[in-house]
C-alpha atoms as a PDB file:
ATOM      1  CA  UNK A   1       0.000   0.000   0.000  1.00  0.00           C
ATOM      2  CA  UNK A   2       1.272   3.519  -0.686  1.00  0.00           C
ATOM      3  CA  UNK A   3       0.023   6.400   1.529  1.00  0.00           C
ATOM      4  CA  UNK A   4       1.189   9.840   0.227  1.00  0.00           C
ATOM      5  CA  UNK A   5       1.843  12.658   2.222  1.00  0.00           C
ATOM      6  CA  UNK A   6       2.061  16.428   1.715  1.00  0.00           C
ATOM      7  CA  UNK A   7       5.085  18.211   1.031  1.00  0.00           C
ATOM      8  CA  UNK A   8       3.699  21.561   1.782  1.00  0.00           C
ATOM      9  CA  UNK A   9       2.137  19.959   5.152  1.00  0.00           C
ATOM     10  CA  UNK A  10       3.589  16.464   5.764  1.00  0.00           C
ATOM     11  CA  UNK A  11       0.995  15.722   8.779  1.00  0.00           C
ATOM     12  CA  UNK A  12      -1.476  15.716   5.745  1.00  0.00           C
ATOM     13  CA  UNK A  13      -2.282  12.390   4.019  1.00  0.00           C
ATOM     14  CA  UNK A  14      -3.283  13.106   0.495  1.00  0.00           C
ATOM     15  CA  UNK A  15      -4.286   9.399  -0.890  1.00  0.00           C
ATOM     16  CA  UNK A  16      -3.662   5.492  -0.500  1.00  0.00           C
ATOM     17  CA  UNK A  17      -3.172   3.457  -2.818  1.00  0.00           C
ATOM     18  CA  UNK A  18      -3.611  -0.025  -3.123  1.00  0.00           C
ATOM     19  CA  UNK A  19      -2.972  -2.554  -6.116  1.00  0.00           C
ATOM     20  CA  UNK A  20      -4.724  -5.851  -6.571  1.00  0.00           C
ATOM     21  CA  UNK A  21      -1.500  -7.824  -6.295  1.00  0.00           C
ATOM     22  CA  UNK A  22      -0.802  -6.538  -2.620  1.00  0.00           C
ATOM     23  CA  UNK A  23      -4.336  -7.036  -0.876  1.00  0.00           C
ATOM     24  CA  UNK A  24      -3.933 -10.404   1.204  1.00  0.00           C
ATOM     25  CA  UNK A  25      -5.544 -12.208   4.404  1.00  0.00           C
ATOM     26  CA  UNK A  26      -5.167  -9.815   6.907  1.00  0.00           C
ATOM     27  CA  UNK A  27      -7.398  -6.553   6.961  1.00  0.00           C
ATOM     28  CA  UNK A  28      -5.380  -3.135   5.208  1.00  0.00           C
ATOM     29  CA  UNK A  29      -6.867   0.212   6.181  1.00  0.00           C
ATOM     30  CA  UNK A  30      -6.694   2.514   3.084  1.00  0.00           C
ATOM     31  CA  UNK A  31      -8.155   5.486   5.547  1.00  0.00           C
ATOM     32  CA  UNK A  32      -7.055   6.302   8.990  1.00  0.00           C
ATOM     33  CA  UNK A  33     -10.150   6.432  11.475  1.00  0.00           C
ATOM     34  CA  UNK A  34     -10.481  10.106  11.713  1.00  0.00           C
ATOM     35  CA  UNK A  35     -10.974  10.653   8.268  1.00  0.00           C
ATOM     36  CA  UNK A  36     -15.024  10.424   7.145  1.00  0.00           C
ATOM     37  CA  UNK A  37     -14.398   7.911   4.869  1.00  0.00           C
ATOM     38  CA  UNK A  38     -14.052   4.273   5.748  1.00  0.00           C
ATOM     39  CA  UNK A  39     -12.002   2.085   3.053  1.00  0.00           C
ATOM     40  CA  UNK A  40     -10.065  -1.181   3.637  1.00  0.00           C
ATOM     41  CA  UNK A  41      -9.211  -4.455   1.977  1.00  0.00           C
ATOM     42  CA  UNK A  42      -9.124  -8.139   2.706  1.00  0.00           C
ATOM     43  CA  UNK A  43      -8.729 -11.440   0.647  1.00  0.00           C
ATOM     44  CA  UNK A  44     -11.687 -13.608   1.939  1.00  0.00           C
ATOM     45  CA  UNK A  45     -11.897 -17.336   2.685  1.00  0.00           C
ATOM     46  CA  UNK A  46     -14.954 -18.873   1.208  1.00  0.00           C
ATOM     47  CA  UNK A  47     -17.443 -19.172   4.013  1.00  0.00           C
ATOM     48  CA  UNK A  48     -16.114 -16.102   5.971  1.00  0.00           C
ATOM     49  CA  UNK A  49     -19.309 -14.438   7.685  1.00  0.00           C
ATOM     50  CA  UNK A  50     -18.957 -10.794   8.927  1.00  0.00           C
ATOM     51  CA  UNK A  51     -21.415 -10.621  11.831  1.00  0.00           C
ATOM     52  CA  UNK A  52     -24.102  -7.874  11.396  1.00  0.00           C
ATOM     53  CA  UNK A  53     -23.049  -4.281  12.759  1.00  0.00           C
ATOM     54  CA  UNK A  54     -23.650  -0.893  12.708  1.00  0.00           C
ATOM     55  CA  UNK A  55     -21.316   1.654  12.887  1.00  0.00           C
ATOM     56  CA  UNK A  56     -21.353   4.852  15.776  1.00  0.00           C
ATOM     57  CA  UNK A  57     -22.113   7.866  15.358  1.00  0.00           C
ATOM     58  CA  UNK A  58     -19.169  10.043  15.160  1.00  0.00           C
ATOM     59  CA  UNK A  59     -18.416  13.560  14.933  1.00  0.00           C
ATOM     60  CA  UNK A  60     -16.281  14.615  11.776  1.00  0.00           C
ATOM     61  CA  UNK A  61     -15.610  17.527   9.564  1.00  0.00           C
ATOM     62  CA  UNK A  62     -17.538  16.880   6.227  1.00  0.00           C
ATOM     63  CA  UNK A  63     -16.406  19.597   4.588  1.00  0.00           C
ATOM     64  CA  UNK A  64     -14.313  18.305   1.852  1.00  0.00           C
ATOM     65  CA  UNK A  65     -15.471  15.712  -0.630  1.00  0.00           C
ATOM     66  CA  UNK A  66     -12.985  12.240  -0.983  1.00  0.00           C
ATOM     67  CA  UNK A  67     -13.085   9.887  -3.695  1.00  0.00           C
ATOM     68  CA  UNK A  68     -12.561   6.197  -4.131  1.00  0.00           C
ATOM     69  CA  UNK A  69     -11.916   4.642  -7.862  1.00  0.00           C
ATOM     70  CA  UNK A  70     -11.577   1.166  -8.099  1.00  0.00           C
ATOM     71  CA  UNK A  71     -11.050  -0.538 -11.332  1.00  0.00           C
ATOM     72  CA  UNK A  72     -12.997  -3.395 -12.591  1.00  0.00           C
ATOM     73  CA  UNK A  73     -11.239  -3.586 -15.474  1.00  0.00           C
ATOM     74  CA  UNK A  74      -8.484  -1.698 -17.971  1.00  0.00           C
ATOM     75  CA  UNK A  75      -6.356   1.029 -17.197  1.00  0.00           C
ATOM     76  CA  UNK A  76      -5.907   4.566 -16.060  1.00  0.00           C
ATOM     77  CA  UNK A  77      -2.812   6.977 -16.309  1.00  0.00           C
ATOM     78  CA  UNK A  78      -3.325   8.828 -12.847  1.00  0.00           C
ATOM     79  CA  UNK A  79      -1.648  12.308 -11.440  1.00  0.00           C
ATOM     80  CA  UNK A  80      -2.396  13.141  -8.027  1.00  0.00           C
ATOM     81  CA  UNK A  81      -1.844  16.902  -7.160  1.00  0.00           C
ATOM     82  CA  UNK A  82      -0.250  18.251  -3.593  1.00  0.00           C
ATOM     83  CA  UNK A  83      -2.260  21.249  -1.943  1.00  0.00           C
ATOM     84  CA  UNK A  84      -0.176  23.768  -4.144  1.00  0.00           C
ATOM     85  CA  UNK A  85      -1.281  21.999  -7.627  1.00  0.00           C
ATOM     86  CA  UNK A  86       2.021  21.185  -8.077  1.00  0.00           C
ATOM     87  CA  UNK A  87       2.150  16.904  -9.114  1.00  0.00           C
ATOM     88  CA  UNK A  88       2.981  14.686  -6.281  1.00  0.00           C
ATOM     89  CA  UNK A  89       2.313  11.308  -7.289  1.00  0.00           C
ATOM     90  CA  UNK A  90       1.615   9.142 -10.872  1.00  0.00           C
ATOM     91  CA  UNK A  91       0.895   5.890 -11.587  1.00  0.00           C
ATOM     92  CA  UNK A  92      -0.870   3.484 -13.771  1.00  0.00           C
ATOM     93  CA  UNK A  93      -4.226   1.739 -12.063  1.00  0.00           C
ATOM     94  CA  UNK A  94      -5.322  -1.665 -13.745  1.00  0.00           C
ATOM     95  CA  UNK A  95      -7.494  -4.103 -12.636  1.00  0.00           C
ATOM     96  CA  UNK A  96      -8.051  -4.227  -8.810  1.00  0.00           C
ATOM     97  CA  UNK A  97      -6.304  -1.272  -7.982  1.00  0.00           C
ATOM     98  CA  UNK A  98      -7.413   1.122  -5.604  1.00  0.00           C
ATOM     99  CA  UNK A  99      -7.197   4.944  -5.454  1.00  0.00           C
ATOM    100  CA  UNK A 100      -8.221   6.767  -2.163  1.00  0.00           C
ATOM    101  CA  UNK A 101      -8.051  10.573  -1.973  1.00  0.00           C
ATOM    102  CA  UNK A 102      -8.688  11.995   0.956  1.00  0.00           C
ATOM    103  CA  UNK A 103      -7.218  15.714   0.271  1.00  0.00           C
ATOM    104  CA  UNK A 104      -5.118  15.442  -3.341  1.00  0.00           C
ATOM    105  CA  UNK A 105      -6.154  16.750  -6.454  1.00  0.00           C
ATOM    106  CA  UNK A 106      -6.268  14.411  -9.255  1.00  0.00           C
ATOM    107  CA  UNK A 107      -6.187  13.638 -13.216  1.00  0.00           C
ATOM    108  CA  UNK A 108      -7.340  10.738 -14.878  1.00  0.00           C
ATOM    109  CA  UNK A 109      -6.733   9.031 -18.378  1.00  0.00           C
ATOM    110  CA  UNK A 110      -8.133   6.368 -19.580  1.00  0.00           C
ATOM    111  CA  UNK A 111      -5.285   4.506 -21.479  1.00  0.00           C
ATOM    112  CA  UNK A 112      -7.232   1.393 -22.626  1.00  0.00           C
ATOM    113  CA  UNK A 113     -10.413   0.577 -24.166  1.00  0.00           C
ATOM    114  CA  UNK A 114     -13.409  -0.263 -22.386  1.00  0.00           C
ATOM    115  CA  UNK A 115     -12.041   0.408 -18.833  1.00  0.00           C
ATOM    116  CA  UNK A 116     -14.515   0.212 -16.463  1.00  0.00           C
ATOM    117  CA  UNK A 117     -14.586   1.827 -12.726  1.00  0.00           C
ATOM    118  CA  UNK A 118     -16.378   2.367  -9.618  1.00  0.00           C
END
């Protein structure tokens, strides 16, 4: 998993990544708690039951919007932006791949046909 930081304020995480290959058994937060969004990973065992739950109430400043793109399938040339615009990060996400950004500005191009996302 990568986890990118600012430069112009390095307590700041701008985005995780995660790519297909590198999600295993054991549970991988893509978002630390006190951000309001809630993404992680986890290969599953067939027959693996997660018990029903809700989740508390919690206070948390909503005034920013993060984004999650997953990939079904293809490929997308990505530039992630620090809080001064200027490019912090690229990368190529295929199949699998995660892309969590909590506070970077980002650019996407599709590179292959039919590439699907959510």
């Amino acid at each position: 998993m990568i986890k990118i930081y600012s430069k112009v304020n390095p307590k700041l995480l701008l985005l995780s990544i995660i790519k297909y290959e590198q999600i295993n058994k054991k549970r991988q937060d893509l978002s630390p708690r006190e951000e309001f969004l809630q993404v992680s990973c986890q290969n599953f065992d067939k027959d693996f039951l997660l018990k029903p739950h809700k989740h508390k109430e919690l206070e948390r400043n909503t005034n920013r919007t993060q984004e999650v793109w997953v990939v079904i399938k293809g490929k997308i040339s990505a530039k992630f932006y620090d809080l001064n615009d200027e490019i912090i990060y690229e990368c190529i996400l295929k199949d699998g791949d995660c892309a969590v950004t909590f506070r970077a500005g980002q650019s996407f191009e599709i590179i292959e046909q039919d590439t699907v996302y959510y």
